[in-house]
PDB file of N, CA and C in Angstrom:
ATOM      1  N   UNK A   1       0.821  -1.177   0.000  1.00  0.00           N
ATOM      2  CA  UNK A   1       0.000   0.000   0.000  1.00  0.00           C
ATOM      3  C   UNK A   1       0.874   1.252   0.000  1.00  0.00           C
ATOM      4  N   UNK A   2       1.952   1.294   0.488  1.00  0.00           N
ATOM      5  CA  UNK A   2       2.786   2.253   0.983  1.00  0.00           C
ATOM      6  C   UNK A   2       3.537   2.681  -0.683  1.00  0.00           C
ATOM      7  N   UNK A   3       3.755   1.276  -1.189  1.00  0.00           N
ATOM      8  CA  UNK A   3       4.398   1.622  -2.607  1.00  0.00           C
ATOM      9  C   UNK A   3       3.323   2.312  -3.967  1.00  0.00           C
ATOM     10  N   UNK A   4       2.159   2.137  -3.478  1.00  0.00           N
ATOM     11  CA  UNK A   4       1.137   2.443  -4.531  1.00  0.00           C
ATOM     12  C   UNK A   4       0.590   4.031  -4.442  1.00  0.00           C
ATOM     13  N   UNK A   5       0.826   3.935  -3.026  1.00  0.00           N
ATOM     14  CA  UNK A   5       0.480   5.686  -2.358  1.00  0.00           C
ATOM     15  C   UNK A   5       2.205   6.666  -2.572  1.00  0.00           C
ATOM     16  N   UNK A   6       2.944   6.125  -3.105  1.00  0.00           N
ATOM     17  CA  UNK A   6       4.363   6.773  -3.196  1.00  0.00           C
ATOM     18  C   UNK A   6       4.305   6.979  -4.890  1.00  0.00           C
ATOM     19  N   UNK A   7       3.840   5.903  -5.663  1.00  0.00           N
ATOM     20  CA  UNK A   7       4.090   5.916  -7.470  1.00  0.00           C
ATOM     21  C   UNK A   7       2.743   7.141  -7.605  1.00  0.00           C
ATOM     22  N   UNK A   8       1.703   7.225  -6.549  1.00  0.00           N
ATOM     23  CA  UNK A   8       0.543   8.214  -7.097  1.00  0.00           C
ATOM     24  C   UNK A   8       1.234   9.579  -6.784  1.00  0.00           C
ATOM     25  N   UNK A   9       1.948   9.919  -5.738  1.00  0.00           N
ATOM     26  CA  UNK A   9       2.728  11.180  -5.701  1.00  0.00           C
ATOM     27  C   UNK A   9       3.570  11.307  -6.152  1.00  0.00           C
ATOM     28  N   UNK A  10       4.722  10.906  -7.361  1.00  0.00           N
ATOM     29  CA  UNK A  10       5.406  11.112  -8.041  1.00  0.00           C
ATOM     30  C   UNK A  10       5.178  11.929  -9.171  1.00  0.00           C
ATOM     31  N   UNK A  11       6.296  12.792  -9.289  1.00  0.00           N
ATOM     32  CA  UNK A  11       5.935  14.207  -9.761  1.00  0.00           C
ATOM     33  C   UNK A  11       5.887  13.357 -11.753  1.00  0.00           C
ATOM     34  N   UNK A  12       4.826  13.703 -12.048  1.00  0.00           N
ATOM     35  CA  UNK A  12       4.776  12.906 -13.467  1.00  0.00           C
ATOM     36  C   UNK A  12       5.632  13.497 -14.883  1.00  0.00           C
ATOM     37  N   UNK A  13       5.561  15.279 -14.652  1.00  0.00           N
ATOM     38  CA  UNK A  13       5.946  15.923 -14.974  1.00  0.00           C
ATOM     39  C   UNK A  13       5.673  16.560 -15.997  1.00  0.00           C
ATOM     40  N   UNK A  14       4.290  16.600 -15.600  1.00  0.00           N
ATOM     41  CA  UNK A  14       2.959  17.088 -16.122  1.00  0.00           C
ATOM     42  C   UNK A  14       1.852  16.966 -15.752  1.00  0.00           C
ATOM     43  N   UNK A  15       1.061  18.641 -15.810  1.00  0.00           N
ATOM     44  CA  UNK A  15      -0.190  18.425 -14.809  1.00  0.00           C
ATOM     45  C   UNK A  15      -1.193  17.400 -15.428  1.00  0.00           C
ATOM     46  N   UNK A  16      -2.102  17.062 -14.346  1.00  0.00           N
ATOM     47  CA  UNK A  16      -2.993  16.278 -14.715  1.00  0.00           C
ATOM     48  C   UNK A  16      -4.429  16.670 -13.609  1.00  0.00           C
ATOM     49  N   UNK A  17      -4.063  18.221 -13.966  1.00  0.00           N
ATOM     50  CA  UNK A  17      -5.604  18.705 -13.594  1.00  0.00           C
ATOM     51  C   UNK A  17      -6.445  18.904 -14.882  1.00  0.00           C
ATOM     52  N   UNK A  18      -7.744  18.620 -14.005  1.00  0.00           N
ATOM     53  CA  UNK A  18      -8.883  18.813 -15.075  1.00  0.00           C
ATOM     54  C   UNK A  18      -8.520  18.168 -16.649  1.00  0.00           C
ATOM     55  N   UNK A  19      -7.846  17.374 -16.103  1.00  0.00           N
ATOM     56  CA  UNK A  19      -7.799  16.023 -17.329  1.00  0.00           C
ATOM     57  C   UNK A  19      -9.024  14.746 -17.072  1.00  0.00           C
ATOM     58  N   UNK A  20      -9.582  14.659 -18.104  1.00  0.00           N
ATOM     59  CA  UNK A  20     -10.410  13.534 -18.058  1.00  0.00           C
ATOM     60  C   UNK A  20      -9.857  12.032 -19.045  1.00  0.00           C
ATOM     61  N   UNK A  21      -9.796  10.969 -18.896  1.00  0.00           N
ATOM     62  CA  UNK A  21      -9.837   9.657 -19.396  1.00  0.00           C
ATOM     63  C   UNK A  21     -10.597   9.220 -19.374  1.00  0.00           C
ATOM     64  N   UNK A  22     -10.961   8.428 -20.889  1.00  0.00           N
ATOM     65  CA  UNK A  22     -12.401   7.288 -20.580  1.00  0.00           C
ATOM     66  C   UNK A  22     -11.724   6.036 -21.774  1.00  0.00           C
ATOM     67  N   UNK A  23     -12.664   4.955 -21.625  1.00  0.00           N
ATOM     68  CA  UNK A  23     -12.246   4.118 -22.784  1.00  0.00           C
ATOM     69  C   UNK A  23     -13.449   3.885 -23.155  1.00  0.00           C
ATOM     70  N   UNK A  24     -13.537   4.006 -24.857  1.00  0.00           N
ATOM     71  CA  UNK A  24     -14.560   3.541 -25.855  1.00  0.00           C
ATOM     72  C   UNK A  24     -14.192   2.257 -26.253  1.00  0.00           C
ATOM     73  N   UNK A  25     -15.564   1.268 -25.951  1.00  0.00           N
ATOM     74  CA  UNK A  25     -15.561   0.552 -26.689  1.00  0.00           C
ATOM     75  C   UNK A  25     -16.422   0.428 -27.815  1.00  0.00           C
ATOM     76  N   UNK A  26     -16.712   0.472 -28.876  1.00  0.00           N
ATOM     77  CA  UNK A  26     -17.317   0.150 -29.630  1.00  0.00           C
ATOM     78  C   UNK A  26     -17.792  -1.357 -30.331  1.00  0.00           C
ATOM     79  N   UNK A  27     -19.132  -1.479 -30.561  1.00  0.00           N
ATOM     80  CA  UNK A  27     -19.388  -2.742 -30.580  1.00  0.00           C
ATOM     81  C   UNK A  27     -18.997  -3.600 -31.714  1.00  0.00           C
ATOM     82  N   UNK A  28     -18.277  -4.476 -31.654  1.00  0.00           N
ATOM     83  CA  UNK A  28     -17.254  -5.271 -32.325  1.00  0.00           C
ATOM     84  C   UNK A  28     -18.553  -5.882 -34.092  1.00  0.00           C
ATOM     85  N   UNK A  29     -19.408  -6.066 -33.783  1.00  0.00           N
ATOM     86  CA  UNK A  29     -20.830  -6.136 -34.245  1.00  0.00           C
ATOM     87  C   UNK A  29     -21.264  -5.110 -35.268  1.00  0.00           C
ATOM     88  N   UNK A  30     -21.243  -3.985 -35.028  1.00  0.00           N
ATOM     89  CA  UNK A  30     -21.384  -2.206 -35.576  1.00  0.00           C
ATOM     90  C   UNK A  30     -20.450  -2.315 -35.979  1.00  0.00           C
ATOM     91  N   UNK A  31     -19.318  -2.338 -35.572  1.00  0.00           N
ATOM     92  CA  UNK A  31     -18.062  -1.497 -36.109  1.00  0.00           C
ATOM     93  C   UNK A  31     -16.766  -2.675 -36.822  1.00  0.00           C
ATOM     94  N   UNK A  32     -17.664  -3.779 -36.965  1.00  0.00           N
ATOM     95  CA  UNK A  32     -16.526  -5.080 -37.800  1.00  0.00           C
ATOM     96  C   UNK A  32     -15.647  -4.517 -38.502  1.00  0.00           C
ATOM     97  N   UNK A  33     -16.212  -3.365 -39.721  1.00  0.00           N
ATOM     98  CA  UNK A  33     -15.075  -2.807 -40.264  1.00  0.00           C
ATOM     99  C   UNK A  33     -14.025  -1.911 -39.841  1.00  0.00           C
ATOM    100  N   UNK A  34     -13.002  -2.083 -39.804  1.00  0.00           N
ATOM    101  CA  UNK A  34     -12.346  -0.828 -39.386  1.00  0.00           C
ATOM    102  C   UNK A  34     -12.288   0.580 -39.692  1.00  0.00           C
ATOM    103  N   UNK A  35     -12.939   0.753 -40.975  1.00  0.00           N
ATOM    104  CA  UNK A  35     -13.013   1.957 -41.202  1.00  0.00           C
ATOM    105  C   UNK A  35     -14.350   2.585 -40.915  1.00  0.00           C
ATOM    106  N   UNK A  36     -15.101   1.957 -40.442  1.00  0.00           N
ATOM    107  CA  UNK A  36     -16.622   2.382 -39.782  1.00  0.00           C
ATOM    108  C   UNK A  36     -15.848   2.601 -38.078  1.00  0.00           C
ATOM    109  N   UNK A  37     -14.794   1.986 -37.553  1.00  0.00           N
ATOM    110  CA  UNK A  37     -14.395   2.289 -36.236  1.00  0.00           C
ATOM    111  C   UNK A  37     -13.976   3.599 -35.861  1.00  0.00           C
ATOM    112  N   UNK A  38     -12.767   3.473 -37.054  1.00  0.00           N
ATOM    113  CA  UNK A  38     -12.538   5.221 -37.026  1.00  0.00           C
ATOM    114  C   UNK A  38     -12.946   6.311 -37.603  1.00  0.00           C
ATOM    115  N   UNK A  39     -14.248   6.073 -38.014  1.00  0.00           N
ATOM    116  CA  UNK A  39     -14.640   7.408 -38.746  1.00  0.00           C
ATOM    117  C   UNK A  39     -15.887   7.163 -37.173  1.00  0.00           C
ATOM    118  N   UNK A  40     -16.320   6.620 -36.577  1.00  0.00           N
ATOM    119  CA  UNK A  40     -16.902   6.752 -35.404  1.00  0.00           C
ATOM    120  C   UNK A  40     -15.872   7.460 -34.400  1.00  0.00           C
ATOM    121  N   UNK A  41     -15.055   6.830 -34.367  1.00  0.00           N
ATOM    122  CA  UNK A  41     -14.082   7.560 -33.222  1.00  0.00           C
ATOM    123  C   UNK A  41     -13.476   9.546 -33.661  1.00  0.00           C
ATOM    124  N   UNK A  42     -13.037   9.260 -34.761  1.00  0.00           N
ATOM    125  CA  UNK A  42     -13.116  10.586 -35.016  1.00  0.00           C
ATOM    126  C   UNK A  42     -14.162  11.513 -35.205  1.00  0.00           C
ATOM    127  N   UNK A  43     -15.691  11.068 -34.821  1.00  0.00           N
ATOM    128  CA  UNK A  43     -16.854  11.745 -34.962  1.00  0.00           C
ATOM    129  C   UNK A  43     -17.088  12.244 -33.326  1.00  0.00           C
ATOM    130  N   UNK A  44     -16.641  10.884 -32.640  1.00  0.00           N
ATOM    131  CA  UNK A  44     -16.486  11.456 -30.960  1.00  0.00           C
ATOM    132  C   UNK A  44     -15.432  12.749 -30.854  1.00  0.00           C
ATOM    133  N   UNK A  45     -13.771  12.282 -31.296  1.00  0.00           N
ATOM    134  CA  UNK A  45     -13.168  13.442 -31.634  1.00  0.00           C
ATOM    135  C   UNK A  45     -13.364  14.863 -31.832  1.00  0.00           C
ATOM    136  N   UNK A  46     -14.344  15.154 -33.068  1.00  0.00           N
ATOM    137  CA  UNK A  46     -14.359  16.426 -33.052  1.00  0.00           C
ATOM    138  C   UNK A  46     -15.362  16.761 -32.400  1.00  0.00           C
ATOM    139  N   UNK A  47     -16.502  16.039 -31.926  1.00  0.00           N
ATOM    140  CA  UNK A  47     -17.830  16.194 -31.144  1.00  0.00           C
ATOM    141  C   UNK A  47     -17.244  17.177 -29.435  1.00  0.00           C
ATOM    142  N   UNK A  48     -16.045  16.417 -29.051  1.00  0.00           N
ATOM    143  CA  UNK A  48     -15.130  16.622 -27.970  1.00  0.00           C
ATOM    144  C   UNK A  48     -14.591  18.112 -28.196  1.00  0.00           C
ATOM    145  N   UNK A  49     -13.520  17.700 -29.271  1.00  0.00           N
ATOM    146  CA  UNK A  49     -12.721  19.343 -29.532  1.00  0.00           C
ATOM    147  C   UNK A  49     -13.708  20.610 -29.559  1.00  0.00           C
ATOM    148  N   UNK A  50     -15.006  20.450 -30.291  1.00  0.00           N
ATOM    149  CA  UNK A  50     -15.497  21.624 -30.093  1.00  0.00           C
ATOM    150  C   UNK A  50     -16.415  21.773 -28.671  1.00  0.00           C
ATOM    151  N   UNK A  51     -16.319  21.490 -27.795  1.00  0.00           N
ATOM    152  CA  UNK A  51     -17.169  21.322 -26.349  1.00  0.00           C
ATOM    153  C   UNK A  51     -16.256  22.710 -25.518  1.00  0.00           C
ATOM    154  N   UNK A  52     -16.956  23.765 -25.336  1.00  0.00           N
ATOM    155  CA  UNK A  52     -16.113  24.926 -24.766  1.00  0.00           C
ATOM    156  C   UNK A  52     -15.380  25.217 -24.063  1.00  0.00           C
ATOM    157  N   UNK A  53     -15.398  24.310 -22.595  1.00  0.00           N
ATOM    158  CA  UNK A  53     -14.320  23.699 -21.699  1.00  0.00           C
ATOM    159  C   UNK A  53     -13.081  23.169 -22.315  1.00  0.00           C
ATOM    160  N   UNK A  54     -13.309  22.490 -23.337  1.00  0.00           N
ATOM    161  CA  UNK A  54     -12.527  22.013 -23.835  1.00  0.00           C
ATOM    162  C   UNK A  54     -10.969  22.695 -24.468  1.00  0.00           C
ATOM    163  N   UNK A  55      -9.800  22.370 -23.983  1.00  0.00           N
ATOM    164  CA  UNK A  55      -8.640  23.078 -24.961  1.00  0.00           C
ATOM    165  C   UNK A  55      -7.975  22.268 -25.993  1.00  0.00           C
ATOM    166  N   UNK A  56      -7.722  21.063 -25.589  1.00  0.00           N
ATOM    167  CA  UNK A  56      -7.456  20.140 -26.499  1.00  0.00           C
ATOM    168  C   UNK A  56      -7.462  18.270 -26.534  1.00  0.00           C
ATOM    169  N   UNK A  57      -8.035  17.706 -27.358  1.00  0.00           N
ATOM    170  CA  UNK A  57      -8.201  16.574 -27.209  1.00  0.00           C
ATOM    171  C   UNK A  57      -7.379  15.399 -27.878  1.00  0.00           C
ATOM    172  N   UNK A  58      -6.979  14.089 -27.191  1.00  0.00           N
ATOM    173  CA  UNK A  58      -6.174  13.415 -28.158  1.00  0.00           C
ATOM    174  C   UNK A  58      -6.740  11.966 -28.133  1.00  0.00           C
ATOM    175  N   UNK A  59      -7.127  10.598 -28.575  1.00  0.00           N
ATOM    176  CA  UNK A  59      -7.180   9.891 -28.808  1.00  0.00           C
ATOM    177  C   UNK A  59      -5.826   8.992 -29.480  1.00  0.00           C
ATOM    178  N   UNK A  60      -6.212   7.781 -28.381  1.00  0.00           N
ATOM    179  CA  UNK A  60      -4.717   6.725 -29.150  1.00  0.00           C
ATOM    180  C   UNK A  60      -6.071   4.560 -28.701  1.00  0.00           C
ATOM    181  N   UNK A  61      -5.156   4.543 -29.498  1.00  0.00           N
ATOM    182  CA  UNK A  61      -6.037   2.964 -29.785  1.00  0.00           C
ATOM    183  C   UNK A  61      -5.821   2.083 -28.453  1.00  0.00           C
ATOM    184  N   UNK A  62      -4.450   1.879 -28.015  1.00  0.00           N
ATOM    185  CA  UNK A  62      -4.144   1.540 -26.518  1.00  0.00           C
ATOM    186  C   UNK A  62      -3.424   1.926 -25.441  1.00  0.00           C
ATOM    187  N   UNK A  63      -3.668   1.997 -24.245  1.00  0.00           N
ATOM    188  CA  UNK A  63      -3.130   3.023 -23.649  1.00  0.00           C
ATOM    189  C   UNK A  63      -1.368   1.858 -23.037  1.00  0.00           C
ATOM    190  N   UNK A  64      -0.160   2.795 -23.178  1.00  0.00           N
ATOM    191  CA  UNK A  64       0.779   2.323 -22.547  1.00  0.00           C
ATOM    192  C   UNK A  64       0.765   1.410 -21.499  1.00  0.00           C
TER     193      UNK A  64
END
């Protein structure tokens, strides 16, 4: 516990206020093709970028 509460205060070296993460899944069913995946995902994309809060948004397929 002590090691998990020490890696969360490590300076990352970059803020991570008022950052949000989520994961999309999309239904494997709907979106068989891949190019129906990412023209969905890039429809969330710009749906996001223009939201007024918003400064900038990025999408990646898996996270590190």
């Amino acid at each position: 516990m002590r090691s998990l509460v020490r890696l969360i205060n490590v300076d990352k070296g970059f803020s991570t206020d008022h950052v949000l993460t989520m994961s999309i899944n999309p239904s494997p069913v709907r979106y068989a093709d891949a190019r129906k995946e990412i023209n969905y995902i890039q429809q969330i994309s710009q749906s996001v970028r223009v939201l007024p809060a918003v400064r900038s948004a990025g999408f990646v397929y898996t996270l590190p």
